[in-house]
C-alpha atoms as a PDB file:
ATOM      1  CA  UNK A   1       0.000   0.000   0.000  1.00  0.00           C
ATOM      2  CA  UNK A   2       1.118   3.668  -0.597  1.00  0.00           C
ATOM      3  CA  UNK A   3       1.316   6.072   2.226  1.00  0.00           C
ATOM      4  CA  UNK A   4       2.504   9.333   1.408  1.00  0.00           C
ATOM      5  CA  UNK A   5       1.713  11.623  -1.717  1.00  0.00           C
ATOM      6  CA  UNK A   6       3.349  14.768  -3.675  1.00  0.00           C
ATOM      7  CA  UNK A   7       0.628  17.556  -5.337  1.00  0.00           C
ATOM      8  CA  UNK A   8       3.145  20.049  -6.593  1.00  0.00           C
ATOM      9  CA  UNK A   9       1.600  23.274  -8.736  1.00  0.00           C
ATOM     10  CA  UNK A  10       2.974  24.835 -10.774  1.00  0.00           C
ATOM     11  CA  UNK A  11       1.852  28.184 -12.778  1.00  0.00           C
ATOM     12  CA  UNK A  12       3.513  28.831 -16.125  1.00  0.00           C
ATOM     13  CA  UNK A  13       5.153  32.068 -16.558  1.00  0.00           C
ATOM     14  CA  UNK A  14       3.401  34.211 -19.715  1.00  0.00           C
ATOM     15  CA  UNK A  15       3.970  32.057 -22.799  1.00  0.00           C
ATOM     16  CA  UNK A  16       6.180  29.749 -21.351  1.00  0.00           C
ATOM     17  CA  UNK A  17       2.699  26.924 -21.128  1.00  0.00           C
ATOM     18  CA  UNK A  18       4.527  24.636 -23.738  1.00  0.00           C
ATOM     19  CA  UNK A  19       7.547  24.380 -22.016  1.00  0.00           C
ATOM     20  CA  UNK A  20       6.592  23.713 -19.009  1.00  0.00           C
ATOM     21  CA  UNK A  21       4.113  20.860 -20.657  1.00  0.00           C
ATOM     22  CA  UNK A  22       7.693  19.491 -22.436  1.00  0.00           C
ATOM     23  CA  UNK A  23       9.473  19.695 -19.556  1.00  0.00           C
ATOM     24  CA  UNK A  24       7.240  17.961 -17.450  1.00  0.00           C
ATOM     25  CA  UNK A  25       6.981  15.353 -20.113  1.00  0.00           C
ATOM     26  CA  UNK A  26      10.790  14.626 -19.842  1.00  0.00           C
ATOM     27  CA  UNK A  27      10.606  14.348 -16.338  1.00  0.00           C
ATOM     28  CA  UNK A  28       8.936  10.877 -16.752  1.00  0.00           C
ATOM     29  CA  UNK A  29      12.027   9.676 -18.004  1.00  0.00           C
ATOM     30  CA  UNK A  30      13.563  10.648 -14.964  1.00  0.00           C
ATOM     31  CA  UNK A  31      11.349   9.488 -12.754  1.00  0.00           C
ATOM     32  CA  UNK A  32      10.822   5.626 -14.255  1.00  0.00           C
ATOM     33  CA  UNK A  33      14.493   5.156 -12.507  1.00  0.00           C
ATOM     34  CA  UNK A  34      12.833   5.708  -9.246  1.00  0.00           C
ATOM     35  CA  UNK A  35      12.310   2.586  -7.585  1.00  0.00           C
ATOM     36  CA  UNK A  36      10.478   4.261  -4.579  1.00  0.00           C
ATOM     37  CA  UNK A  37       7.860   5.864  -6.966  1.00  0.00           C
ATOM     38  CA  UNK A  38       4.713   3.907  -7.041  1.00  0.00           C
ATOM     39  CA  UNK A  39       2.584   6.118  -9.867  1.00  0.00           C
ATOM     40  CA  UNK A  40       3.544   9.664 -10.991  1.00  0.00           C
ATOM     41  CA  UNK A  41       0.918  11.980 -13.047  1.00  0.00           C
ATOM     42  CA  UNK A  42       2.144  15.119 -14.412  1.00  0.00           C
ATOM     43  CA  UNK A  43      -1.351  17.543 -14.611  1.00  0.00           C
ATOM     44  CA  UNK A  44      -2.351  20.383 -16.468  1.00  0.00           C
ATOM     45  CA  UNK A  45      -5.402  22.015 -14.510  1.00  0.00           C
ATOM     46  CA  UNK A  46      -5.924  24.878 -16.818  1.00  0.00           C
ATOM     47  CA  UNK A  47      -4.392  27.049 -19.213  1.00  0.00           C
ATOM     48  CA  UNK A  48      -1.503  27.966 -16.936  1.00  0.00           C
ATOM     49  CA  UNK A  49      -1.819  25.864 -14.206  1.00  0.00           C
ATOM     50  CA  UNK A  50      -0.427  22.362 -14.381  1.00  0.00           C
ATOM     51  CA  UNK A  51       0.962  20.042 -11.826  1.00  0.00           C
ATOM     52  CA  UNK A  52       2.362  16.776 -10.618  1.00  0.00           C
ATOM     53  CA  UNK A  53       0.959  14.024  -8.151  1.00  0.00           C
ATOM     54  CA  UNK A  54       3.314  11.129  -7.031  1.00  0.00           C
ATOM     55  CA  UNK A  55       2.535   8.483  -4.741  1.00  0.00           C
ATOM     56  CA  UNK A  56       5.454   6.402  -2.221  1.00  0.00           C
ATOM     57  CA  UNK A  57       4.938   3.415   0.194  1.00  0.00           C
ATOM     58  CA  UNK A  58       7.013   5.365   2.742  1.00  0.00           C
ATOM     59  CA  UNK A  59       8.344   8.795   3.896  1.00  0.00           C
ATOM     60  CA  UNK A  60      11.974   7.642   3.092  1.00  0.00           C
ATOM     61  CA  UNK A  61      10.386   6.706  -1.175  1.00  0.00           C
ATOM     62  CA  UNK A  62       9.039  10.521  -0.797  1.00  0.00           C
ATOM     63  CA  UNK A  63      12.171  12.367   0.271  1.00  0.00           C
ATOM     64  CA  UNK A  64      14.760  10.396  -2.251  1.00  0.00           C
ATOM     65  CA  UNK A  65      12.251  11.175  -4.889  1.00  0.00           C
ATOM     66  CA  UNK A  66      12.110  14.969  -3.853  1.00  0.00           C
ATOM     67  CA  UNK A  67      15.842  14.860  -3.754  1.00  0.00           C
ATOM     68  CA  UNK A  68      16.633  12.892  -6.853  1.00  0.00           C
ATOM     69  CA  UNK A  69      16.466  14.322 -11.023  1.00  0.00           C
ATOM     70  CA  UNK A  70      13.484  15.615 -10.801  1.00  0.00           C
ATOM     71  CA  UNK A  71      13.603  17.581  -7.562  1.00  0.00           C
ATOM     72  CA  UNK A  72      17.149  19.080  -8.426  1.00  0.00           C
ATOM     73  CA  UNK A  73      15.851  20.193 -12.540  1.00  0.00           C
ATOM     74  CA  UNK A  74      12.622  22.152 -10.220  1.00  0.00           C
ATOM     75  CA  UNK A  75      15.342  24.418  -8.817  1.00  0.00           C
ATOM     76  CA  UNK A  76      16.377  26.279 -12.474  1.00  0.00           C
ATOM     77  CA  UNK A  77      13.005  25.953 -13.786  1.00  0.00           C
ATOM     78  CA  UNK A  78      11.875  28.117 -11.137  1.00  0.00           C
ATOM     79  CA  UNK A  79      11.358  31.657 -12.343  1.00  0.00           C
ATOM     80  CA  UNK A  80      12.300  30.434 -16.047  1.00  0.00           C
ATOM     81  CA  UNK A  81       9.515  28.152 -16.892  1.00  0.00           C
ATOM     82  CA  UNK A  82       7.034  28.635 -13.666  1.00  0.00           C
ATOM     83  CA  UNK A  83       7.001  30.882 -10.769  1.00  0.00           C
ATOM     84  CA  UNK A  84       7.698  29.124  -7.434  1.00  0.00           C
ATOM     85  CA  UNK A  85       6.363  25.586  -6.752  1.00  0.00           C
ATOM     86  CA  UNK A  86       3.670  24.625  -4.257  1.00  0.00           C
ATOM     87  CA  UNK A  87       4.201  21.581  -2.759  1.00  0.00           C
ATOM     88  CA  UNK A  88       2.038  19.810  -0.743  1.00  0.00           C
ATOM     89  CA  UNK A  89       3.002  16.308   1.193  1.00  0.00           C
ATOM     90  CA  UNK A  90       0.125  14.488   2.021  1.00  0.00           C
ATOM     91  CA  UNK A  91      -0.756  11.460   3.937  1.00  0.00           C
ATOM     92  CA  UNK A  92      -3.161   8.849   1.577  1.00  0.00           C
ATOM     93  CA  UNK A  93      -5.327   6.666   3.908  1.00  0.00           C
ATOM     94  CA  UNK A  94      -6.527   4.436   0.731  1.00  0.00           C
ATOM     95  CA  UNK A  95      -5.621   3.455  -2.887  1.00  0.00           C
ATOM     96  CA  UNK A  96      -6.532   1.172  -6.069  1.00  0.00           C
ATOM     97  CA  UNK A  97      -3.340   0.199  -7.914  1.00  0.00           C
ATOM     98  CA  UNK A  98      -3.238  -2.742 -10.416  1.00  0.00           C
ATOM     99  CA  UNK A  99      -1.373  -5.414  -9.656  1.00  0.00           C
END
């Protein structure tokens, strides 16, 4: 079972919406070599807005993944592609996954 969760928002600087769409459809890349990350979704909520949920079975999944690629490429995106994240850790009490 997964325990802990990432929503991260992001709002796309003016014109910069297709970017930030590319770059957060790199990022998968990135994050398929992350052992501790059960099921990533990168979101766009409206025209500017887009976003990222993760789930992780554990705290310890959560922090190496907020750490790791795709953590460290949020740092010179910010102000570039996207004004400052929100992040938001929060603690899931149920899922459905396959398998």
């Amino acid at each position: 079972m997964v325990t802990k969760a990432l929503l991260v928002r992001l709002e796309a600087l003016p014109g910069k919406e297709a970017e930030l769409a590319e770059f957060l459809t790199g990022a998968r890349s990135i994050v398929m070599e992350e052992p501790g990350t059960v099921a990533w979704f990168a979101l766009r909520l409206g025209p500017t807005t887009f976003g990222v949920f993760d789930v992780f079975p554990d705290d310890a999944a959560r922090d190496a993944h907020l750490a790791g690629g795709v953590g460290q490429a949020l740092g010179p995106s910010t102000g570039v592609l996207f004004s400052e994240p929100q992040v938001e850790k929060i603690d899931l009490i149920a899922d459905k996954l396959p398998g």
